[in-house]
PDB file of N, CA and C in Angstrom:
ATOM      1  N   UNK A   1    -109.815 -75.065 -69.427  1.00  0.00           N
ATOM      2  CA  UNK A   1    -110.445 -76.292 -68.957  1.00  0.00           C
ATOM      3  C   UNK A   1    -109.687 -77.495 -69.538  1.00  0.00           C
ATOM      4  N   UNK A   2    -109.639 -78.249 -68.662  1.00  0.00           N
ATOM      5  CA  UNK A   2    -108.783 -79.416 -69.129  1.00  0.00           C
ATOM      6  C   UNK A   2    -109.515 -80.322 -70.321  1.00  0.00           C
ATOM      7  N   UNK A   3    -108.604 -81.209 -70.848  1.00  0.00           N
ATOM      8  CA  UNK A   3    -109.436 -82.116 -72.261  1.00  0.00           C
ATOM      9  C   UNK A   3    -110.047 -83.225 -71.685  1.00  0.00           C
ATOM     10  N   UNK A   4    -110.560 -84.013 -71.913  1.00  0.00           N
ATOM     11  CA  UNK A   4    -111.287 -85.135 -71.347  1.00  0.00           C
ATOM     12  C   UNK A   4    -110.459 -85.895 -71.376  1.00  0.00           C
ATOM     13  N   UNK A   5    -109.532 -86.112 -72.141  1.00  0.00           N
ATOM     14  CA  UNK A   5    -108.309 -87.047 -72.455  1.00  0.00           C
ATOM     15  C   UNK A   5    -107.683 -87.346 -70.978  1.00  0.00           C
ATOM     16  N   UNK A   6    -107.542 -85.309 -70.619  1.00  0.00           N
ATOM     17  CA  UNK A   6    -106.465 -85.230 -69.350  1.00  0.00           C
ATOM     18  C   UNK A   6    -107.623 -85.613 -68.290  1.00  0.00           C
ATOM     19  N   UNK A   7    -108.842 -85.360 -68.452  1.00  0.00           N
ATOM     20  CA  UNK A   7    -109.289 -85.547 -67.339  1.00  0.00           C
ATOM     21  C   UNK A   7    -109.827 -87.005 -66.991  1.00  0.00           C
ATOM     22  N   UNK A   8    -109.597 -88.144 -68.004  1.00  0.00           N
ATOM     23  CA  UNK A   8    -109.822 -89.497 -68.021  1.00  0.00           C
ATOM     24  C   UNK A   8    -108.809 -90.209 -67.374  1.00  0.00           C
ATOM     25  N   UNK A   9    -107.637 -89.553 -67.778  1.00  0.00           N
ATOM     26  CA  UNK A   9    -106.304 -89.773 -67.028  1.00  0.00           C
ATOM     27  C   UNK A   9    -106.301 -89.710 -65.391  1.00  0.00           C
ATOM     28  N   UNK A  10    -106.472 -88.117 -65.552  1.00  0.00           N
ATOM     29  CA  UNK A  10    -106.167 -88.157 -64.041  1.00  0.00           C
ATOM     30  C   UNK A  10    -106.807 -89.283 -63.654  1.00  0.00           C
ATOM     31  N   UNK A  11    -108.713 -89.620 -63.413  1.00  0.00           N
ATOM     32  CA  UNK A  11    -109.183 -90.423 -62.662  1.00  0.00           C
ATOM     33  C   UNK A  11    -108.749 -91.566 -62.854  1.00  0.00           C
ATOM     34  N   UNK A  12    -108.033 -92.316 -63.676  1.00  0.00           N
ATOM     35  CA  UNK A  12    -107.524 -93.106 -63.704  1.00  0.00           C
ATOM     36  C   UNK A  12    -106.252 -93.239 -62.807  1.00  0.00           C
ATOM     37  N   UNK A  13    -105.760 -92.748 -62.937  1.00  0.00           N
ATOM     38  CA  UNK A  13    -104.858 -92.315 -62.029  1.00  0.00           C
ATOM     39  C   UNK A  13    -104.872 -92.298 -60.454  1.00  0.00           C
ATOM     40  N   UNK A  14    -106.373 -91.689 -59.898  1.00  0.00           N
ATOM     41  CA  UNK A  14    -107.033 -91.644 -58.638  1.00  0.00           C
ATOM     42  C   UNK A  14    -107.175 -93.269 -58.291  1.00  0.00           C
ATOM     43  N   UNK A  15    -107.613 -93.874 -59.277  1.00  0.00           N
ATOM     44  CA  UNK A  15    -108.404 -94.906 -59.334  1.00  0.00           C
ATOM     45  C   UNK A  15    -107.562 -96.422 -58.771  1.00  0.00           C
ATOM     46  N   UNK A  16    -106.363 -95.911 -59.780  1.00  0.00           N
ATOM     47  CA  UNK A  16    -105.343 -97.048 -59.023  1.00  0.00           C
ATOM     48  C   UNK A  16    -104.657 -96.575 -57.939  1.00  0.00           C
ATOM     49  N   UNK A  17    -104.672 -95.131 -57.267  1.00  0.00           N
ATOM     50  CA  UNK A  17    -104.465 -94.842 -56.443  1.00  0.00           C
ATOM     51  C   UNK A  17    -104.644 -95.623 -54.903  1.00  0.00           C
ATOM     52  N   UNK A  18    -106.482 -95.788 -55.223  1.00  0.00           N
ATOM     53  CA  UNK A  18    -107.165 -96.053 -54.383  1.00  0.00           C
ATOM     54  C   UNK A  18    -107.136 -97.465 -54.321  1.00  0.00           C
ATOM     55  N   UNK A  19    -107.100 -98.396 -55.294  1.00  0.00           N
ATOM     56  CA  UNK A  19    -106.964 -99.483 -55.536  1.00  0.00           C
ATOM     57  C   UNK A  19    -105.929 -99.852 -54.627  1.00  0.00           C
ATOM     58  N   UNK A  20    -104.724 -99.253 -54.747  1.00  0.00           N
ATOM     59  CA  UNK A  20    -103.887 -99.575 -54.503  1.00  0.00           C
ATOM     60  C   UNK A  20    -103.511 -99.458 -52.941  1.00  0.00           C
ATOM     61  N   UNK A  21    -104.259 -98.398 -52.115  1.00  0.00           N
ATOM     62  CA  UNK A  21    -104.613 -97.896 -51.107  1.00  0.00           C
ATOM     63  C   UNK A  21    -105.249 -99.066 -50.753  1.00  0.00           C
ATOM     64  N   UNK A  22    -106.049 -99.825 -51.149  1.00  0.00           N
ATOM     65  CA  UNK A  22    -107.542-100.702 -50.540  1.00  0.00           C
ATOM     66  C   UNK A  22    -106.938-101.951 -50.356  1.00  0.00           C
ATOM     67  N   UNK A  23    -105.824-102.300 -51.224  1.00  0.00           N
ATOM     68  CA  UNK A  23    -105.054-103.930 -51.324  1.00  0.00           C
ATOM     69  C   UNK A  23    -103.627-103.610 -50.208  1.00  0.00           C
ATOM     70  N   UNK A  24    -103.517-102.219 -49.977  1.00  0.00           N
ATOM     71  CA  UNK A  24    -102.272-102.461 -48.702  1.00  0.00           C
ATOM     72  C   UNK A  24    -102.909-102.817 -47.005  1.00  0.00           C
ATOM     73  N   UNK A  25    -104.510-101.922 -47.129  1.00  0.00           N
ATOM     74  CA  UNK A  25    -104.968-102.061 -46.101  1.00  0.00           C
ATOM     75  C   UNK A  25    -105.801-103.380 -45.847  1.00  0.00           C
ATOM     76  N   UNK A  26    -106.003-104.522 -47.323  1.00  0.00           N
ATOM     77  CA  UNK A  26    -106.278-105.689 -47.317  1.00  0.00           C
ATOM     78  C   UNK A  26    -105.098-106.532 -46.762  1.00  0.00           C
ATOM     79  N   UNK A  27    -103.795-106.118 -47.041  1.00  0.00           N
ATOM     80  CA  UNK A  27    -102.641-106.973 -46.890  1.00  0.00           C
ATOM     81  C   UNK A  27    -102.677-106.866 -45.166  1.00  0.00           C
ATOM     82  N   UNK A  28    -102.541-105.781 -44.720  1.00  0.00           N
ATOM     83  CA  UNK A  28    -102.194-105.500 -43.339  1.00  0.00           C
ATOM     84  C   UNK A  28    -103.063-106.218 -42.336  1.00  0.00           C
ATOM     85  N   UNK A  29    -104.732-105.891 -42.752  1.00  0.00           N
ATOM     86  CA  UNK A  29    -105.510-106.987 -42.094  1.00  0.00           C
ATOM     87  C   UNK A  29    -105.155-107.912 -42.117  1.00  0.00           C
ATOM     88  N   UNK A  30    -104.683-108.779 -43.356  1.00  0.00           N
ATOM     89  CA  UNK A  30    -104.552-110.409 -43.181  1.00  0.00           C
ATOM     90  C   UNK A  30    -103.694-110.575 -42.293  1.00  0.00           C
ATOM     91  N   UNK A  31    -102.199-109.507 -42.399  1.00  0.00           N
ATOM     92  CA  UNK A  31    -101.415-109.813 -41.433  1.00  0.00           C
ATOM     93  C   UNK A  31    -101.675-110.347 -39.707  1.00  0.00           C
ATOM     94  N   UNK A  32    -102.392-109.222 -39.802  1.00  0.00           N
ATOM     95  CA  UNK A  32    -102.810-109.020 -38.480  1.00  0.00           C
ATOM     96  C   UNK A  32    -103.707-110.152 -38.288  1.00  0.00           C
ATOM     97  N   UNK A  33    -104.820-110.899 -39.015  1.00  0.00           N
ATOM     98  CA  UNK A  33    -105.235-111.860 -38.605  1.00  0.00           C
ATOM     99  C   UNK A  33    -104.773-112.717 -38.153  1.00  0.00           C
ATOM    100  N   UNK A  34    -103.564-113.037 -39.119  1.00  0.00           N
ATOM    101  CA  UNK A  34    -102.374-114.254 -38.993  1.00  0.00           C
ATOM    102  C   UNK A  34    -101.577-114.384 -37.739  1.00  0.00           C
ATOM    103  N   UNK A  35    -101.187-112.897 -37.306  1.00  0.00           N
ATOM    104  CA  UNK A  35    -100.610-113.357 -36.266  1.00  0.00           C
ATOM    105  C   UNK A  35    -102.104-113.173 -35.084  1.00  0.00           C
ATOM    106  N   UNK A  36    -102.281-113.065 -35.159  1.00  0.00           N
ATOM    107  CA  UNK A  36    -103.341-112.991 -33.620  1.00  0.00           C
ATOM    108  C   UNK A  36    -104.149-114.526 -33.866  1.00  0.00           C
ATOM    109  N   UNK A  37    -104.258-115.238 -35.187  1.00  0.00           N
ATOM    110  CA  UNK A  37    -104.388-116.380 -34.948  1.00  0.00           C
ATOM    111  C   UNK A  37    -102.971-117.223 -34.592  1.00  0.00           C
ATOM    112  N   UNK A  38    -102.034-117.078 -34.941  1.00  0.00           N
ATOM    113  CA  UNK A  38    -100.895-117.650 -34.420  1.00  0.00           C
ATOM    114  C   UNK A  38    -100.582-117.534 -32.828  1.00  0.00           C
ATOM    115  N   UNK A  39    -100.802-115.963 -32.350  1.00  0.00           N
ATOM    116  CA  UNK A  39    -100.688-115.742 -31.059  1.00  0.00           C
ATOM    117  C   UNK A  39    -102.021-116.702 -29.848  1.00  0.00           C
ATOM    118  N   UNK A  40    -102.788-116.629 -30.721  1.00  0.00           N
ATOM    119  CA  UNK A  40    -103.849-118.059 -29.941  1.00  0.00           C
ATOM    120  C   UNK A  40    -103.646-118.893 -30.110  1.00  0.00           C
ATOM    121  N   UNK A  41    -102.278-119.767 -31.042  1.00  0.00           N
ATOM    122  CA  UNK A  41    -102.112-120.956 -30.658  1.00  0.00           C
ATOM    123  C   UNK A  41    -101.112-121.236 -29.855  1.00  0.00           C
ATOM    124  N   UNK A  42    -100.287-119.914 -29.888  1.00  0.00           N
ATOM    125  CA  UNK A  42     -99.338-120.048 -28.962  1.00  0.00           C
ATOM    126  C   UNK A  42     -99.628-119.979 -27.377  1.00  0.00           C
ATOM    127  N   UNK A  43    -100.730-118.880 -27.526  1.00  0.00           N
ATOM    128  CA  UNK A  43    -101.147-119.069 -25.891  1.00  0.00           C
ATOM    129  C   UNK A  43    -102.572-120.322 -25.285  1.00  0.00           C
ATOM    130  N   UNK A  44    -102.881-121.391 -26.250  1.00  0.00           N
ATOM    131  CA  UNK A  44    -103.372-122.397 -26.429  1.00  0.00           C
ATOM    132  C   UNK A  44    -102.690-123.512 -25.986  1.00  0.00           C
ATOM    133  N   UNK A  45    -101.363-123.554 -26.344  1.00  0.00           N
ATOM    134  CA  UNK A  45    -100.140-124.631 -26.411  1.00  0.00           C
ATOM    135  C   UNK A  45     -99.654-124.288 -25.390  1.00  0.00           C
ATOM    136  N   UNK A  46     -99.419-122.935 -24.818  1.00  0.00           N
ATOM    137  CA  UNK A  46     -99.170-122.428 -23.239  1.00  0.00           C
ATOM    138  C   UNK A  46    -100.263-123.197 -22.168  1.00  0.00           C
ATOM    139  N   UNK A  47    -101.192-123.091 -22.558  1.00  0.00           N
ATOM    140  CA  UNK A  47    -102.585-123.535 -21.385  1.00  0.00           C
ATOM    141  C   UNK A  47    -102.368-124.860 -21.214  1.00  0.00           C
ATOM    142  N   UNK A  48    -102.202-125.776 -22.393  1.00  0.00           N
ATOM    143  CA  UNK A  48    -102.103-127.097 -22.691  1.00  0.00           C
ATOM    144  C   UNK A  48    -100.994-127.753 -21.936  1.00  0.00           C
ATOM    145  N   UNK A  49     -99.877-127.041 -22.455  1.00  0.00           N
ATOM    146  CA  UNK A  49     -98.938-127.771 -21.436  1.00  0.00           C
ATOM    147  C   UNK A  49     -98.753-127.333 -20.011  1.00  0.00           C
ATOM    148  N   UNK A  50     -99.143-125.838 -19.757  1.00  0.00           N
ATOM    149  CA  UNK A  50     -99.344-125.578 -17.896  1.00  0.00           C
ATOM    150  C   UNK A  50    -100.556-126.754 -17.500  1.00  0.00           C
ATOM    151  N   UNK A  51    -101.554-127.080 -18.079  1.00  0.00           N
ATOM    152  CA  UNK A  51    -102.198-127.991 -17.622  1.00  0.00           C
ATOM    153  C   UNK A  51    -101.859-129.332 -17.266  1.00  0.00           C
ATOM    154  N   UNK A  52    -101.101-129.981 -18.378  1.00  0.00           N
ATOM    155  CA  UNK A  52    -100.071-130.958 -18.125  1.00  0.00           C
ATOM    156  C   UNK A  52     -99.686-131.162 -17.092  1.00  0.00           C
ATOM    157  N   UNK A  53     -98.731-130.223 -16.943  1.00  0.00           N
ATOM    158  CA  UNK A  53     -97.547-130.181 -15.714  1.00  0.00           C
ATOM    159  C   UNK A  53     -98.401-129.658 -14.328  1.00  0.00           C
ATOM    160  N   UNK A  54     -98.965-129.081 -14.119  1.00  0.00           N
ATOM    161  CA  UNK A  54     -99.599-128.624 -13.595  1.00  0.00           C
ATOM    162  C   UNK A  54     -99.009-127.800 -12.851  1.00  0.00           C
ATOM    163  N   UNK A  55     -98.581-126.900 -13.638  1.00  0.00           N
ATOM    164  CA  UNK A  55     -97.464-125.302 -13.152  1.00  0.00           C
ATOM    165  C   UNK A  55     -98.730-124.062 -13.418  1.00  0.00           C
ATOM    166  N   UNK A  56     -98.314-123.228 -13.283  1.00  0.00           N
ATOM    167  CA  UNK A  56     -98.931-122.105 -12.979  1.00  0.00           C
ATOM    168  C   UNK A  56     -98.650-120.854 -13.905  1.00  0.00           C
ATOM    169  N   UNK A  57     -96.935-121.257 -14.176  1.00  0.00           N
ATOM    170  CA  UNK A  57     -96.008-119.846 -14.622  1.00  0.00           C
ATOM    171  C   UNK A  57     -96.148-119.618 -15.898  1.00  0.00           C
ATOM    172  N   UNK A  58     -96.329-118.535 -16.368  1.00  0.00           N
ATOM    173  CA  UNK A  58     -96.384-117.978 -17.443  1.00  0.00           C
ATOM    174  C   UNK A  58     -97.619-117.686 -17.580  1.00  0.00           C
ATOM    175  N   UNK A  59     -98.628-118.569 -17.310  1.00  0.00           N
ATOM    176  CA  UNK A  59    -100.180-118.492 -18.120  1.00  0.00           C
ATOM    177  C   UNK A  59    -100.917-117.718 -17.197  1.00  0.00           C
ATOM    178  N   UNK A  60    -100.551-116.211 -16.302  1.00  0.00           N
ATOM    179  CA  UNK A  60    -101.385-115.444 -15.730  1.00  0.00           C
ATOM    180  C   UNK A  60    -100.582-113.950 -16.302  1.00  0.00           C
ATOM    181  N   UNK A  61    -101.551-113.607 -17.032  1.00  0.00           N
ATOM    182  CA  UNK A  61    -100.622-112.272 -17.449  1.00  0.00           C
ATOM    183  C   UNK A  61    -101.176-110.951 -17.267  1.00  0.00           C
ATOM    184  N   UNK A  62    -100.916-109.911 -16.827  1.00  0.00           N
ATOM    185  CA  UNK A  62    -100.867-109.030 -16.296  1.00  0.00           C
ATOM    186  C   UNK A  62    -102.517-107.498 -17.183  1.00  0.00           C
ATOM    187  N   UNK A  63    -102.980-108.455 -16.475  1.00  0.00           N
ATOM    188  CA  UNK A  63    -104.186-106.818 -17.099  1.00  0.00           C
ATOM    189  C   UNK A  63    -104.305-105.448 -16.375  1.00  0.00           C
ATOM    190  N   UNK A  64    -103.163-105.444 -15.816  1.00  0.00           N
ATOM    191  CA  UNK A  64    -103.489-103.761 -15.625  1.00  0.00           C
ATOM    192  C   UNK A  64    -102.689-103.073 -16.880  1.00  0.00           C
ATOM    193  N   UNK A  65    -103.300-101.445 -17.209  1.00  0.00           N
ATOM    194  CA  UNK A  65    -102.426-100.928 -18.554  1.00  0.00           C
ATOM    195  C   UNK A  65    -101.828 -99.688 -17.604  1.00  0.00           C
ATOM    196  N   UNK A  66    -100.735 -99.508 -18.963  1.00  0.00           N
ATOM    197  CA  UNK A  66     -99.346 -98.344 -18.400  1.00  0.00           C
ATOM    198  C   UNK A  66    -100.117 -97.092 -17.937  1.00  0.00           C
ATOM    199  N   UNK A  67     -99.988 -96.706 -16.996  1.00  0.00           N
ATOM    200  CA  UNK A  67    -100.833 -95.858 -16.265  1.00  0.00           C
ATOM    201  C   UNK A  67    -101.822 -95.659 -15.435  1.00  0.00           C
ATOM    202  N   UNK A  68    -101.650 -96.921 -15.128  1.00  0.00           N
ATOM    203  CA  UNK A  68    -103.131 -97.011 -14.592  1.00  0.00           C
ATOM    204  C   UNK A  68    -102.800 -96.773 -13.096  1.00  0.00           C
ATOM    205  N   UNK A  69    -103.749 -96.833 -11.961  1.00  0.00           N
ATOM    206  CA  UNK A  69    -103.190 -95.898 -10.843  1.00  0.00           C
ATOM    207  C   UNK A  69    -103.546 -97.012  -9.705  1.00  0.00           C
ATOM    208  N   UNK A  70    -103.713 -98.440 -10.347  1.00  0.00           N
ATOM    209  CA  UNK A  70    -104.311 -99.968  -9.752  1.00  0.00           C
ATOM    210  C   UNK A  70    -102.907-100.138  -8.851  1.00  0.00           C
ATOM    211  N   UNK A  71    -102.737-100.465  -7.638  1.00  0.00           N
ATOM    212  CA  UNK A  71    -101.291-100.859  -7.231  1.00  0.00           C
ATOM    213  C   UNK A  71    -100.793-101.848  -7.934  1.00  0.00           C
ATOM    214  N   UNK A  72     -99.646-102.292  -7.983  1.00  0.00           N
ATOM    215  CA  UNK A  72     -99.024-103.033  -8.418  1.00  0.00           C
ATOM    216  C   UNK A  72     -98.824-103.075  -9.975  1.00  0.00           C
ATOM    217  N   UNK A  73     -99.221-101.917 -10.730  1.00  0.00           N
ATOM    218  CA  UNK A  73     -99.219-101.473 -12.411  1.00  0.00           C
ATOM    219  C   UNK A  73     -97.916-101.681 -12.687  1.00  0.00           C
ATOM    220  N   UNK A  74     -97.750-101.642 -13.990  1.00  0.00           N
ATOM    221  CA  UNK A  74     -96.591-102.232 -14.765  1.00  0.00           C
ATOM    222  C   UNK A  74     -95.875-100.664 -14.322  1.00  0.00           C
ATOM    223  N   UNK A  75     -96.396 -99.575 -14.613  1.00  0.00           N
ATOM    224  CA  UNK A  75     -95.843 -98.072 -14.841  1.00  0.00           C
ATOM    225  C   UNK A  75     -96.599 -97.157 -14.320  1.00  0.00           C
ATOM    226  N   UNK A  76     -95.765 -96.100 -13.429  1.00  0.00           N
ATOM    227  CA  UNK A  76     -96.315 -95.222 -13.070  1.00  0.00           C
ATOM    228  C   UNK A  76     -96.800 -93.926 -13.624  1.00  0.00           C
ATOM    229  N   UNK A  77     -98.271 -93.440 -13.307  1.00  0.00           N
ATOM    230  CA  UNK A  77     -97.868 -92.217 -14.699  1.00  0.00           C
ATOM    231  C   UNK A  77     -97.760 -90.899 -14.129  1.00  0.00           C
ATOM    232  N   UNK A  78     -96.567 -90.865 -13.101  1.00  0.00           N
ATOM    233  CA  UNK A  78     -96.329 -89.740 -12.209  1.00  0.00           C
ATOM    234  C   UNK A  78     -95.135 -89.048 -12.822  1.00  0.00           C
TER     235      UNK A  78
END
């Protein structure tokens, strides 16, 4: 049986494991916040100035997904 010593260790060990596990998947969220708030200002500043000008292009973008069997889909999944 292990000593308490070793077995204080290990969990310690687990511990910053997990820690360390919990602050990469904190980092990645923020990322991801950041850009998807960035990507709404970019497609904000898109609306803004198609409104301006009063063009059309760019600011209709495509909701069908790869596979889908809607005519005119980006990809066929044949």
């Amino acid at each position: 049986m292990p000593s308490a010593a070793k077995l204080f260790q290990v969990q310690l060990t687990e511990d910053a494991r997990e820690k360390s596990e919990r602050q990469k998947v904190l980092t990645v969220k923020q990322c991801l916040k950041d850009s998807f708030k960035r990507e709404d200002q970019r497609i904000a500043e898109m609306a803004a100035r198609d409104g301006r000008t009063g063009s059309s292009s760019g600011s209709k973008m495509s909701t069908t997904t790869p596979g889908s069997k809607e005519p005119g889909s980006i990809s066929d999944a044949s």
